[in-house]
N, C-alpha and C. Protein backbone atom coordinates (compact mmCIF):
# COMPACT_ATOMS: atom_id res chain seq x y z
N UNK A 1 143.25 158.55 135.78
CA UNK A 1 143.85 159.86 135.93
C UNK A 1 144.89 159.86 137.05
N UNK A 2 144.59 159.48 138.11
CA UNK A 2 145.60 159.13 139.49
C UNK A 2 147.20 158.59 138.86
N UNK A 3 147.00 157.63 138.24
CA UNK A 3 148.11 156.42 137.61
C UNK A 3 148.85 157.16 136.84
N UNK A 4 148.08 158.40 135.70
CA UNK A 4 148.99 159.66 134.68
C UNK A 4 149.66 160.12 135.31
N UNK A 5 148.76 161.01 136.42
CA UNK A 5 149.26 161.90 137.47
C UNK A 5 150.47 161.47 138.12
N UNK A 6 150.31 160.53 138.42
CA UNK A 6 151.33 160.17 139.64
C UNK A 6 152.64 160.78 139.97
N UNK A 7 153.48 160.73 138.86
CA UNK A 7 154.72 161.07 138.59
C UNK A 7 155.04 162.33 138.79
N UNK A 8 154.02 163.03 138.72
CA UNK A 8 153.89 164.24 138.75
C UNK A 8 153.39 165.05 140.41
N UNK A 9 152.94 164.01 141.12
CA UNK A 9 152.00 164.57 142.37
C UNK A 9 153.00 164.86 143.38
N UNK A 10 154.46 164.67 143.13
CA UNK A 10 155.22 164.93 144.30
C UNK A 10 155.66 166.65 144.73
N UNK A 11 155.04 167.12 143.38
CA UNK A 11 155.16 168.67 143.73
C UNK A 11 156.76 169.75 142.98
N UNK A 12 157.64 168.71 143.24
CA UNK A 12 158.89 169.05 141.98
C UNK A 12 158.58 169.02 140.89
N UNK A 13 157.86 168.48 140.37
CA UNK A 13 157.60 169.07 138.62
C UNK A 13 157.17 170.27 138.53
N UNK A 14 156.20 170.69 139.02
CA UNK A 14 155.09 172.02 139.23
C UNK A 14 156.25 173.32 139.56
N UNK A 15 156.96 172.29 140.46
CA UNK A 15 157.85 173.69 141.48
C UNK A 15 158.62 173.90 140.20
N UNK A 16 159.90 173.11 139.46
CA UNK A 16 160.48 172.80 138.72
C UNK A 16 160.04 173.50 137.47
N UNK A 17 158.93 173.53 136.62
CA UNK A 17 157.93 174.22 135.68
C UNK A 17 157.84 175.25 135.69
N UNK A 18 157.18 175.69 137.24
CA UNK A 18 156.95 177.47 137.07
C UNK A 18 158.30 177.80 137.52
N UNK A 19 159.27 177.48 137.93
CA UNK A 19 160.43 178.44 138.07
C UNK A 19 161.18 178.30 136.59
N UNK A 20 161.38 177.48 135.40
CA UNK A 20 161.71 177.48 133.91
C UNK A 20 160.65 178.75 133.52
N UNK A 21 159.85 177.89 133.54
CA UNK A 21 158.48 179.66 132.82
C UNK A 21 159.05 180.63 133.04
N UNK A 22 159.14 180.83 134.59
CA UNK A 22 159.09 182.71 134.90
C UNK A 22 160.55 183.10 134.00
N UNK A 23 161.64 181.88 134.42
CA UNK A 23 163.31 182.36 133.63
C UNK A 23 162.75 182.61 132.24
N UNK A 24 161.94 181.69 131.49
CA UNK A 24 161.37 181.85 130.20
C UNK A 24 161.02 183.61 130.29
N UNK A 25 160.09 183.58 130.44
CA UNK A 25 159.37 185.22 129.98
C UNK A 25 160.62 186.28 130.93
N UNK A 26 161.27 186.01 131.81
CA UNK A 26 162.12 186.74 132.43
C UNK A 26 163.46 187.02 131.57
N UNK A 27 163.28 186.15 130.49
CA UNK A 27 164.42 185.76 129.59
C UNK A 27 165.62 185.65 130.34
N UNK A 28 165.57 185.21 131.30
CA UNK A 28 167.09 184.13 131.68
C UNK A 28 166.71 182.82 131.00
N UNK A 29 166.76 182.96 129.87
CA UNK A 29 166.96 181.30 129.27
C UNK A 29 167.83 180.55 129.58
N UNK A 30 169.12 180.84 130.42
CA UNK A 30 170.39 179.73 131.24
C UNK A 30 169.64 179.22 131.94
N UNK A 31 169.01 179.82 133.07
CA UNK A 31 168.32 179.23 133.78
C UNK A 31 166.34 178.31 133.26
N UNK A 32 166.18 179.11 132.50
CA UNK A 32 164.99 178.70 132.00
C UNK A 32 165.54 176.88 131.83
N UNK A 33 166.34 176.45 130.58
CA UNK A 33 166.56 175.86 130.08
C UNK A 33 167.07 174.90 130.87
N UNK A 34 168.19 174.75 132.27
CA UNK A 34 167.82 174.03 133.22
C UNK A 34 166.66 173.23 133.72
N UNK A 35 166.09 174.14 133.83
CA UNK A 35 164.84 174.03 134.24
C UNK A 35 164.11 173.10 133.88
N UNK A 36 163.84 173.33 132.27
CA UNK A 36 163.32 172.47 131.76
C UNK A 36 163.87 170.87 131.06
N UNK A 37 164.90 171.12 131.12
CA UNK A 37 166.34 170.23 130.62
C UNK A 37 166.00 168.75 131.61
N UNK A 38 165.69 169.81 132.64
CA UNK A 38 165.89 168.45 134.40
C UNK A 38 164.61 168.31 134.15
N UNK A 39 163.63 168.44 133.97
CA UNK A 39 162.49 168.05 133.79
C UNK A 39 162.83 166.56 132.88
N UNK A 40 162.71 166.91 131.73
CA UNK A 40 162.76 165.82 130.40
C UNK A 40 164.52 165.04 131.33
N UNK A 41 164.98 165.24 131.81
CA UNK A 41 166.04 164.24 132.17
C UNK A 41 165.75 163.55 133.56
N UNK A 42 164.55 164.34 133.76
CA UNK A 42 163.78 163.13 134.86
C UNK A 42 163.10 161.92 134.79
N UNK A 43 163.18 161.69 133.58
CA UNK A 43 162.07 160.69 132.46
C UNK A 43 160.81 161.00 132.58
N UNK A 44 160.56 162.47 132.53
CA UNK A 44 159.07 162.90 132.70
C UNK A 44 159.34 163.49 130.99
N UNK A 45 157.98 162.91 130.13
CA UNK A 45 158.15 163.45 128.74
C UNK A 45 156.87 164.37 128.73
N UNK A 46 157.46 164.99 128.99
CA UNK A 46 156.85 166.67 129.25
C UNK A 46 156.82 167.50 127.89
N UNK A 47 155.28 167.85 127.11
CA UNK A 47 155.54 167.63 125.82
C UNK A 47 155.45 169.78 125.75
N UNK A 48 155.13 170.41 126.94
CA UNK A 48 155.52 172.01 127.45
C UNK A 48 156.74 172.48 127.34
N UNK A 49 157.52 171.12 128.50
CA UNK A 49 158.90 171.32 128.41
C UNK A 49 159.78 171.32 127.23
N UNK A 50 159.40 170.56 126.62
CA UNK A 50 160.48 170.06 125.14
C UNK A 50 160.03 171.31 124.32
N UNK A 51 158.78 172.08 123.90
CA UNK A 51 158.47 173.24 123.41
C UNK A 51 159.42 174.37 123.83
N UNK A 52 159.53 174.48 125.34
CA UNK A 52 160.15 176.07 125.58
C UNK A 52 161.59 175.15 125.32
N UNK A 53 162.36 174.01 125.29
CA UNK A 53 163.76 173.87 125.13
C UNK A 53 163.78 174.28 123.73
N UNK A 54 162.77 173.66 122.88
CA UNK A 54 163.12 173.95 121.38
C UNK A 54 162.84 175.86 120.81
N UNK A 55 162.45 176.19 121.80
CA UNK A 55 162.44 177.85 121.61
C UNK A 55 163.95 178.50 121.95
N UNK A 56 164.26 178.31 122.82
CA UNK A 56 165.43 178.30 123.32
C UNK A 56 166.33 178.14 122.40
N UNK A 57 166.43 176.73 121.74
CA UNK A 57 167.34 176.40 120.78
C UNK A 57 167.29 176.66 119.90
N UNK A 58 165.91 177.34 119.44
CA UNK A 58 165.73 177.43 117.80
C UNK A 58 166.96 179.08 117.83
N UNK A 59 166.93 179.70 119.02
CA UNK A 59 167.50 181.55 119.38
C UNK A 59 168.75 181.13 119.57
N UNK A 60 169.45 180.03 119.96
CA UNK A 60 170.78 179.83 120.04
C UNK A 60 170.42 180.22 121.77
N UNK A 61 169.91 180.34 122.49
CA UNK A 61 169.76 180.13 124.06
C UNK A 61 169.40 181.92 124.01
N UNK A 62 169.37 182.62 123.20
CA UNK A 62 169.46 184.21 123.53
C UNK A 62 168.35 184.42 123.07
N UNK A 63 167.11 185.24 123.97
CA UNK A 63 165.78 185.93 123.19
C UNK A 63 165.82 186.47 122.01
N UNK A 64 165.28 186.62 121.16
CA UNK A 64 165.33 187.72 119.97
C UNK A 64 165.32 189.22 120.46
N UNK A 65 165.50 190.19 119.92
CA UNK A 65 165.41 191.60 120.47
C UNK A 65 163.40 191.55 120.39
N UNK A 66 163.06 191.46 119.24
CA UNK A 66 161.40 191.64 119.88
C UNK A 66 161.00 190.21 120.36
N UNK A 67 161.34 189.90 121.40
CA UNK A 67 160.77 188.40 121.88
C UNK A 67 159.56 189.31 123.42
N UNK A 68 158.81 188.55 123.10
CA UNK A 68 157.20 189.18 123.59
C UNK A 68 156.51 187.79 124.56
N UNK A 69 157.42 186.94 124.82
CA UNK A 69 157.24 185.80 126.16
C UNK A 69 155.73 185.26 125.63
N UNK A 70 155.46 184.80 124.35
CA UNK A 70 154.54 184.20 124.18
C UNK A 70 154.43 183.94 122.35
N UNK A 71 153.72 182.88 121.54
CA UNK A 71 153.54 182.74 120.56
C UNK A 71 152.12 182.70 119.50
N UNK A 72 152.37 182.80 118.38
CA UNK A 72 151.12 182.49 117.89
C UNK A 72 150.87 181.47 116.85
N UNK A 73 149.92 180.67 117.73
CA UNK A 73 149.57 179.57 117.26
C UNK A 73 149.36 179.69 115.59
């Protein structure tokens, strides 16, 4: 678990993560999408991150008018 972790324990991913999220449900997707963009271009394959980019992209970068900051499985 240490050896998974690792890449991750320096504290910029986490920081990096919840500030994409909050732009996510805040719907600044410009910034969301940064966010998560630098993540996956960190060579971290972040399989959260690639989800909210492909939400993003599936809207053309713009929320839907009823977008409700969450999905159903």
């Amino acid at each position: 678990m240490l050896k998974i972790r690792e890449k991750y324990s320096d504290g910029l991913f986490f920081h990096k993560f919840n500030s994409g999220l909050q732009s996510f449900y805040a719907q600044d997707w410009d910034h969301a999408k940064q966010c998560f963009q630098g993540i996956l271009d960190d060579c971290l394959d972040d399989g959260p991150s690639k989800y909210f980019l492909s939400q993003i992209e599936k809207f053309n970068g713009k929320p839907p008018p009823n977008f409700k900051g969450y999905g159903i499985a």
